[in-house]
N, C-alpha and C. Protein backbone atom coordinates (compact mmCIF):
# COMPACT_ATOMS: atom_id res chain seq x y z
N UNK A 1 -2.23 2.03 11.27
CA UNK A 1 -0.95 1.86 11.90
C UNK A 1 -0.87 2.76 13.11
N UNK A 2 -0.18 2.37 14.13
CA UNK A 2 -0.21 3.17 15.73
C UNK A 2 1.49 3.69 15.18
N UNK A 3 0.89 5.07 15.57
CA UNK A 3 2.25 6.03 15.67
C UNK A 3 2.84 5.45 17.08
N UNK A 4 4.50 5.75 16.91
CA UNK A 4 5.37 5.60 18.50
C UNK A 4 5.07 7.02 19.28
N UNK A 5 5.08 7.31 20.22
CA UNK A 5 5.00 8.19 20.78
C UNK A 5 6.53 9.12 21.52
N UNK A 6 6.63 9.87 20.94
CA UNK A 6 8.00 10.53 21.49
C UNK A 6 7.74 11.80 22.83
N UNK A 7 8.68 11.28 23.87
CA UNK A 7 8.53 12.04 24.86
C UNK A 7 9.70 13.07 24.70
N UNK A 8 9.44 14.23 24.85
CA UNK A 8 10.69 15.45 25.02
C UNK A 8 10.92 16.10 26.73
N UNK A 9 12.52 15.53 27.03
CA UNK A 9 12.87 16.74 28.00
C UNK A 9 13.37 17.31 27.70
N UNK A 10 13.69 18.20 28.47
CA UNK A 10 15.11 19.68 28.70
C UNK A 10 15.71 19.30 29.56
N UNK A 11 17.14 18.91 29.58
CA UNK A 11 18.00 19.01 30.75
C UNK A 11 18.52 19.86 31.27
N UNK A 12 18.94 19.85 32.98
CA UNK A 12 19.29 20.99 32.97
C UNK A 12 20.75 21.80 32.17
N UNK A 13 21.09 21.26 31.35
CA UNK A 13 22.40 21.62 30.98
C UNK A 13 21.93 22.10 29.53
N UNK A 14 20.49 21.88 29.27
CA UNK A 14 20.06 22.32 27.84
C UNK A 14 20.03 21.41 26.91
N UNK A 15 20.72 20.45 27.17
CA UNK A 15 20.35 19.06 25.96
C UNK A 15 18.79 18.65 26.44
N UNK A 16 18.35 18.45 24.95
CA UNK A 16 17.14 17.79 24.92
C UNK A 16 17.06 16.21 24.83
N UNK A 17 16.73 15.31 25.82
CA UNK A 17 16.27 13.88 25.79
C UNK A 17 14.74 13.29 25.02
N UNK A 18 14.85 12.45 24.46
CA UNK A 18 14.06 12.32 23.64
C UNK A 18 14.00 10.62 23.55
N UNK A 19 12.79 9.99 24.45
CA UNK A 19 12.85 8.78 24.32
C UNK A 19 11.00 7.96 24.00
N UNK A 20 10.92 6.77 23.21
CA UNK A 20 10.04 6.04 22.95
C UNK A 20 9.75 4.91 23.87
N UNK A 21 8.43 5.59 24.33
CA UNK A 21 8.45 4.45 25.27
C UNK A 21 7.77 3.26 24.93
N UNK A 22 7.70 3.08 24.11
CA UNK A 22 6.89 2.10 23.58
C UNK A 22 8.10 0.49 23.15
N UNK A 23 9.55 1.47 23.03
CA UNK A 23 10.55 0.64 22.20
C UNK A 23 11.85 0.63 23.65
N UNK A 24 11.88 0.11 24.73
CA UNK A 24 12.12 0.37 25.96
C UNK A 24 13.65 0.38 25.33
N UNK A 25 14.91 1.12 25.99
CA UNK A 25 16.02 1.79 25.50
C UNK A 25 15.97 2.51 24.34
N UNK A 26 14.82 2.83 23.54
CA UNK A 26 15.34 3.77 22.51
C UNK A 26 15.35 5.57 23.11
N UNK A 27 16.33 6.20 23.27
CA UNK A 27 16.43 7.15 23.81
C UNK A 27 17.37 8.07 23.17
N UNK A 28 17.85 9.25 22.96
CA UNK A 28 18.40 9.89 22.12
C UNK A 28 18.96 11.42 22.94
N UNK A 29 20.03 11.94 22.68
CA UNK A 29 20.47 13.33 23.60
C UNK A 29 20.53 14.16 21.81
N UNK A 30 20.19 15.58 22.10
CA UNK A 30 20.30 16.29 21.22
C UNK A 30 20.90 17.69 21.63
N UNK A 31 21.32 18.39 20.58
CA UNK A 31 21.88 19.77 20.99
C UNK A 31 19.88 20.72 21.08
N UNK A 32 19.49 20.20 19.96
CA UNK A 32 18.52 20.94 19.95
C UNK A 32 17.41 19.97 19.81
N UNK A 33 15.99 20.58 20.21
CA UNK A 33 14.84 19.61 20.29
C UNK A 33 15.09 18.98 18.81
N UNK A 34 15.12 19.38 17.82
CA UNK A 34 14.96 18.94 16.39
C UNK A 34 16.29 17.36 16.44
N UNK A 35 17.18 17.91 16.95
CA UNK A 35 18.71 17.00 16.25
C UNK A 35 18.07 15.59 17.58
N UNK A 36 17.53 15.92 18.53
CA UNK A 36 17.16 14.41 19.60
C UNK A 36 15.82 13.89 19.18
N UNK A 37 14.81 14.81 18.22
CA UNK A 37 14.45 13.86 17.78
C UNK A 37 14.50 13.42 16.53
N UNK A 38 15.25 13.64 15.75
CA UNK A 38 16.03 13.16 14.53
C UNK A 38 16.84 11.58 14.96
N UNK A 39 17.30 11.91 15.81
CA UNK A 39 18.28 11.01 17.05
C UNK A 39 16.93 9.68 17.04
N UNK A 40 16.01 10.12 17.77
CA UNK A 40 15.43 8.88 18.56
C UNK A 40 14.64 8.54 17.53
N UNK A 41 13.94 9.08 16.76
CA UNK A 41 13.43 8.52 15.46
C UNK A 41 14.00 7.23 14.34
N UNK A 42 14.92 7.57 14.40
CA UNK A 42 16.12 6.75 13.36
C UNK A 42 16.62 5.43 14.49
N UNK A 43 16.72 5.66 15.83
CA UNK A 43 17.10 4.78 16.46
C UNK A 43 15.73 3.88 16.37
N UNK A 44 14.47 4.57 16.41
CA UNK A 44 13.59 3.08 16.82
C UNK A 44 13.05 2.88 15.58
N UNK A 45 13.42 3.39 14.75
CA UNK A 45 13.54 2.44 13.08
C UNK A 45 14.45 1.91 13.09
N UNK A 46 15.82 1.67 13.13
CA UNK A 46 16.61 0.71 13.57
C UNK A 46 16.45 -0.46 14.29
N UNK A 47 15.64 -0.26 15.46
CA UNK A 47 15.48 -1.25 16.18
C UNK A 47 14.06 -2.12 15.48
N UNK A 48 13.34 -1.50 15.21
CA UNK A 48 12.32 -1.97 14.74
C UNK A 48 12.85 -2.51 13.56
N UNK A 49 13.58 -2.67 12.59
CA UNK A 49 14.36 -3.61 11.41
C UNK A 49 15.08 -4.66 11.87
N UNK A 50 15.65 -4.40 13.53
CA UNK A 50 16.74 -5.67 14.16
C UNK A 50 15.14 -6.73 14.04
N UNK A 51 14.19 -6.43 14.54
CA UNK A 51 13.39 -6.99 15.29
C UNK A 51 12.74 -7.83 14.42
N UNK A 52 11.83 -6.93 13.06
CA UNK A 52 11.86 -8.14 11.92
C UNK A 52 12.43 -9.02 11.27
N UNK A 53 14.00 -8.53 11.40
CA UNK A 53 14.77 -9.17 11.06
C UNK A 53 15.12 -10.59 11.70
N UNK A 54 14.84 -10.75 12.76
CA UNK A 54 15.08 -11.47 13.75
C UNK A 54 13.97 -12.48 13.80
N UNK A 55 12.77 -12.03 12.81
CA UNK A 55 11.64 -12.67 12.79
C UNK A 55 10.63 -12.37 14.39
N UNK A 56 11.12 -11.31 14.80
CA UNK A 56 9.75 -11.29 15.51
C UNK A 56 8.95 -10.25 15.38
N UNK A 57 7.44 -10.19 16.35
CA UNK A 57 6.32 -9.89 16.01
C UNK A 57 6.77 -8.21 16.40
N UNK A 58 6.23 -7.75 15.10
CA UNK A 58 6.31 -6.30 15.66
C UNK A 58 4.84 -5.35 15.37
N UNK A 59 4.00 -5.33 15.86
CA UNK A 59 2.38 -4.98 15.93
C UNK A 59 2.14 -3.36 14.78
N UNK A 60 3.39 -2.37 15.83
CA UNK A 60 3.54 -1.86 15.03
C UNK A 60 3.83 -1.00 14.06
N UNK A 61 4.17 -1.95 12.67
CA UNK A 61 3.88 -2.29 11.32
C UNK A 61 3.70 -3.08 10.68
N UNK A 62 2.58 -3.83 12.04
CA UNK A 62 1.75 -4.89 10.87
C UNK A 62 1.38 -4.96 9.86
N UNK A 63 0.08 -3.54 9.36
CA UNK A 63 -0.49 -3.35 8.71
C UNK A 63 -0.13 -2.31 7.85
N UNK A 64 1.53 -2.24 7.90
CA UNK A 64 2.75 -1.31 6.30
C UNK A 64 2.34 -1.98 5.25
N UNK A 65 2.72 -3.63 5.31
CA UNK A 65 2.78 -4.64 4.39
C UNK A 65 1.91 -5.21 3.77
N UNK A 66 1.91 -5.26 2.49
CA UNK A 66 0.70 -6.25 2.04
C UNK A 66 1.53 -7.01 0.59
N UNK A 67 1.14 -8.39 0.68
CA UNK A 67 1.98 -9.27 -0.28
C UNK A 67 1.08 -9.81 -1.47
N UNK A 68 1.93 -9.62 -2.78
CA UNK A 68 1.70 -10.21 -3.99
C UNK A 68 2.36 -11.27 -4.72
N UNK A 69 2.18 -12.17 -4.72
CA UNK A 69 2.90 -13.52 -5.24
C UNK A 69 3.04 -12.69 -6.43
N UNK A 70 4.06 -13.15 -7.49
CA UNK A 70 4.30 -12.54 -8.97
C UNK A 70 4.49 -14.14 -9.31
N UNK A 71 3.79 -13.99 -10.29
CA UNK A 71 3.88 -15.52 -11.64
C UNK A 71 5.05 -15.05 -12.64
N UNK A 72 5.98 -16.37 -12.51
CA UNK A 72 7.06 -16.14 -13.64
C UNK A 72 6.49 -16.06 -14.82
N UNK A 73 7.42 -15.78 -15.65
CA UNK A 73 6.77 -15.10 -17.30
C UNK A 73 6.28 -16.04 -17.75
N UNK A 74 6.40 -17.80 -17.78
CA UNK A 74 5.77 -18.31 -18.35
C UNK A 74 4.34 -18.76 -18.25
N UNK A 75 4.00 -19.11 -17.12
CA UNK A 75 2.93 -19.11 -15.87
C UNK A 75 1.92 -18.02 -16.36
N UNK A 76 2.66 -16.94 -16.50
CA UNK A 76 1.71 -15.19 -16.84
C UNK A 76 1.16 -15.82 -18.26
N UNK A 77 2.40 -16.23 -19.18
CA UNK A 77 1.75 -16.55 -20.51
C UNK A 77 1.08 -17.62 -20.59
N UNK A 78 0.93 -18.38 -20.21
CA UNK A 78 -0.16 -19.97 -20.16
C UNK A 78 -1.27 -19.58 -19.73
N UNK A 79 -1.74 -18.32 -18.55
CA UNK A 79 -2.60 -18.19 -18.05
C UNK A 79 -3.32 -16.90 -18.57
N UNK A 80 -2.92 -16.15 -19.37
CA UNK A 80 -3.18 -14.90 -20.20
C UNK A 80 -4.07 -15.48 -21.35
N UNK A 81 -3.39 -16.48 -21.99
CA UNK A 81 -3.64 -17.32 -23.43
C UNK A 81 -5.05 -17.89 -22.95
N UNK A 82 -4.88 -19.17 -21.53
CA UNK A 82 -6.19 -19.32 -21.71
C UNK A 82 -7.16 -18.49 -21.06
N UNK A 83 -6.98 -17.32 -20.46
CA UNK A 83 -8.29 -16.58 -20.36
C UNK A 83 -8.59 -15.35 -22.01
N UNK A 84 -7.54 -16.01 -22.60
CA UNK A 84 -8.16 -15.15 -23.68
C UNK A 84 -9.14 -15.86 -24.76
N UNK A 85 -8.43 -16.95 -24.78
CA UNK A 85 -8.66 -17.72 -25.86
C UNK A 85 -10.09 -18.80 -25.45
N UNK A 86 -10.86 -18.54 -26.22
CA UNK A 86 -12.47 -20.01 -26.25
C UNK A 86 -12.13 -20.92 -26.33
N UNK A 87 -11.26 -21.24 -27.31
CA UNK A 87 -11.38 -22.46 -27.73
C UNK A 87 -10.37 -23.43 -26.63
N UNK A 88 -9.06 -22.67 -26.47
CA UNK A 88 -8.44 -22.77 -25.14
C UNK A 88 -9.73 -23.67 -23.94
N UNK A 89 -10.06 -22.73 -23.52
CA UNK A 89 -10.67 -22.98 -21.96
C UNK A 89 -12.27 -24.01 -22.57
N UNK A 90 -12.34 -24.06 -23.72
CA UNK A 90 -13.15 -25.26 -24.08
C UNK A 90 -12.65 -26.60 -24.06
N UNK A 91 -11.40 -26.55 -24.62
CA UNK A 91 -10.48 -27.99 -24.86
C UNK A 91 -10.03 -28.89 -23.23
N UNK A 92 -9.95 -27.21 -22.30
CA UNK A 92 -9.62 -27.79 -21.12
C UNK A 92 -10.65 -28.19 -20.66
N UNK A 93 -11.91 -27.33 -20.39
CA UNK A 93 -13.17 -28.40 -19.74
C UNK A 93 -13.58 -29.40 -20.27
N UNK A 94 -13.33 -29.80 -21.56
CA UNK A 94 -13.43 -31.40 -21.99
C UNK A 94 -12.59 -32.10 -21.47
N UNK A 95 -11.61 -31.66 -21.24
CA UNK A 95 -10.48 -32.86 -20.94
C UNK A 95 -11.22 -33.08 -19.67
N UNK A 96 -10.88 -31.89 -18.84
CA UNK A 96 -11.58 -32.34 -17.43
C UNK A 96 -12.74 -33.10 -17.20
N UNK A 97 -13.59 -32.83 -18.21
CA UNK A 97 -15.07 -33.68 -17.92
C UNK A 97 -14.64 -35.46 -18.13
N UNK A 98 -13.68 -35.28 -19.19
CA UNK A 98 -13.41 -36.65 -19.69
C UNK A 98 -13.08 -37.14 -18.41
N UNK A 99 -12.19 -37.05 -17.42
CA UNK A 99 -12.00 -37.34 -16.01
C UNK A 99 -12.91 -38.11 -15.01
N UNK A 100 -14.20 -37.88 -15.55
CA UNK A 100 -15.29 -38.33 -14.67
C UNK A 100 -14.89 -37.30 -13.14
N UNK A 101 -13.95 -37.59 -12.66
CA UNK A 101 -13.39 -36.92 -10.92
C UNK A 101 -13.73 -35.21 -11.08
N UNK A 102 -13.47 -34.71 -12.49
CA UNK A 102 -13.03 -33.13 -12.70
C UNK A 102 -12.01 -32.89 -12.20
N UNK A 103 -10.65 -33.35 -12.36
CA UNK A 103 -9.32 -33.19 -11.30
C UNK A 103 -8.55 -33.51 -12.64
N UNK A 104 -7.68 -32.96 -12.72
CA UNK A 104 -6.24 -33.37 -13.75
C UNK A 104 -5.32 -32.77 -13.68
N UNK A 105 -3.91 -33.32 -13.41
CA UNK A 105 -2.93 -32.25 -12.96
C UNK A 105 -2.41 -31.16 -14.04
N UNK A 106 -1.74 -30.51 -13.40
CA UNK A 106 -1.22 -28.92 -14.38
C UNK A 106 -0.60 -29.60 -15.24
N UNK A 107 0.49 -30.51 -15.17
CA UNK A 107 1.45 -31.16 -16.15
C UNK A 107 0.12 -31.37 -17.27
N UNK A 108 -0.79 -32.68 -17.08
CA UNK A 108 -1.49 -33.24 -17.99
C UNK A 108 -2.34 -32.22 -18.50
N UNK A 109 -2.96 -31.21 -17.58
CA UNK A 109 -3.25 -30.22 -18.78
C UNK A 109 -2.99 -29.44 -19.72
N UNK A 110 -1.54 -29.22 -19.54
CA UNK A 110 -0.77 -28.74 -20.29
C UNK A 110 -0.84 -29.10 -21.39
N UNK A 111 -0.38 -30.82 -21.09
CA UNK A 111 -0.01 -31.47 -22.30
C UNK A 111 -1.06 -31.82 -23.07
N UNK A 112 -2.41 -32.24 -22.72
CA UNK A 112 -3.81 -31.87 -23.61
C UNK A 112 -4.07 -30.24 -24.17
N UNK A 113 -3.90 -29.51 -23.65
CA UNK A 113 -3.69 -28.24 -24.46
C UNK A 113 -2.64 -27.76 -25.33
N UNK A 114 -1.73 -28.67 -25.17
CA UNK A 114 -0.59 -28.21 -26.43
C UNK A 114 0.36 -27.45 -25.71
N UNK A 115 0.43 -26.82 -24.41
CA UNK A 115 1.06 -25.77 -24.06
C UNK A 115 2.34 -26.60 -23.13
């Protein structure tokens, strides 16, 4: 993942500016270096949530995410049973062979397995 890069000034009045240039307007005024970039940090996580939100491409935190489909409970149990069970995953490759094609839908296997 590419860090944002935060730039720090000093103004002359002593506030610290604190902007990402990577996220063009995210910019932040602070009393102290710490509170502007507390400031501009939180702003371009903000913006960076409008942006996914919005569905567009944001590079990055491409690579934050990584996805797992989850099988509903019954799905988990049909598919637990037959990798446990022999006789299970025997009954099904007969059926299938019976096919001549090797193709049979989930419904019909089901219903040749009892499940």
């Amino acid at each position: 993942m590419q860090n944002l890069q935060l730039t720090i000034e000093r103004e002359a009045d002593g506030r610290f500016l604190v902007e990402v240039p990577e996220l063009p307007g995210v910019l932040a005024y602070g009393a102290t270096r710490e509170a502007a970039i507390a400031r501009a940090e939180a702003l371009a996580l903000r913006v960076l949530a409008e942006r996914l939100e919005a569905g567009e491409s944001v590079p990055i935190v491409a690579n934050v995410f990584s996805l797992s489909e989850a099988q509903d409970d019954e799905s988990e149990r049909e598919t637990t049973c037959l990798a446990q069970s022999e006789s299970m995953r025997t009954r099904l490759l007969e059926a299938i062979a019976r096919d001549g094609e090797g193709a049979v839908s989930l419904e019909e296997a089901r219903a040749r397995l009892g499940i």
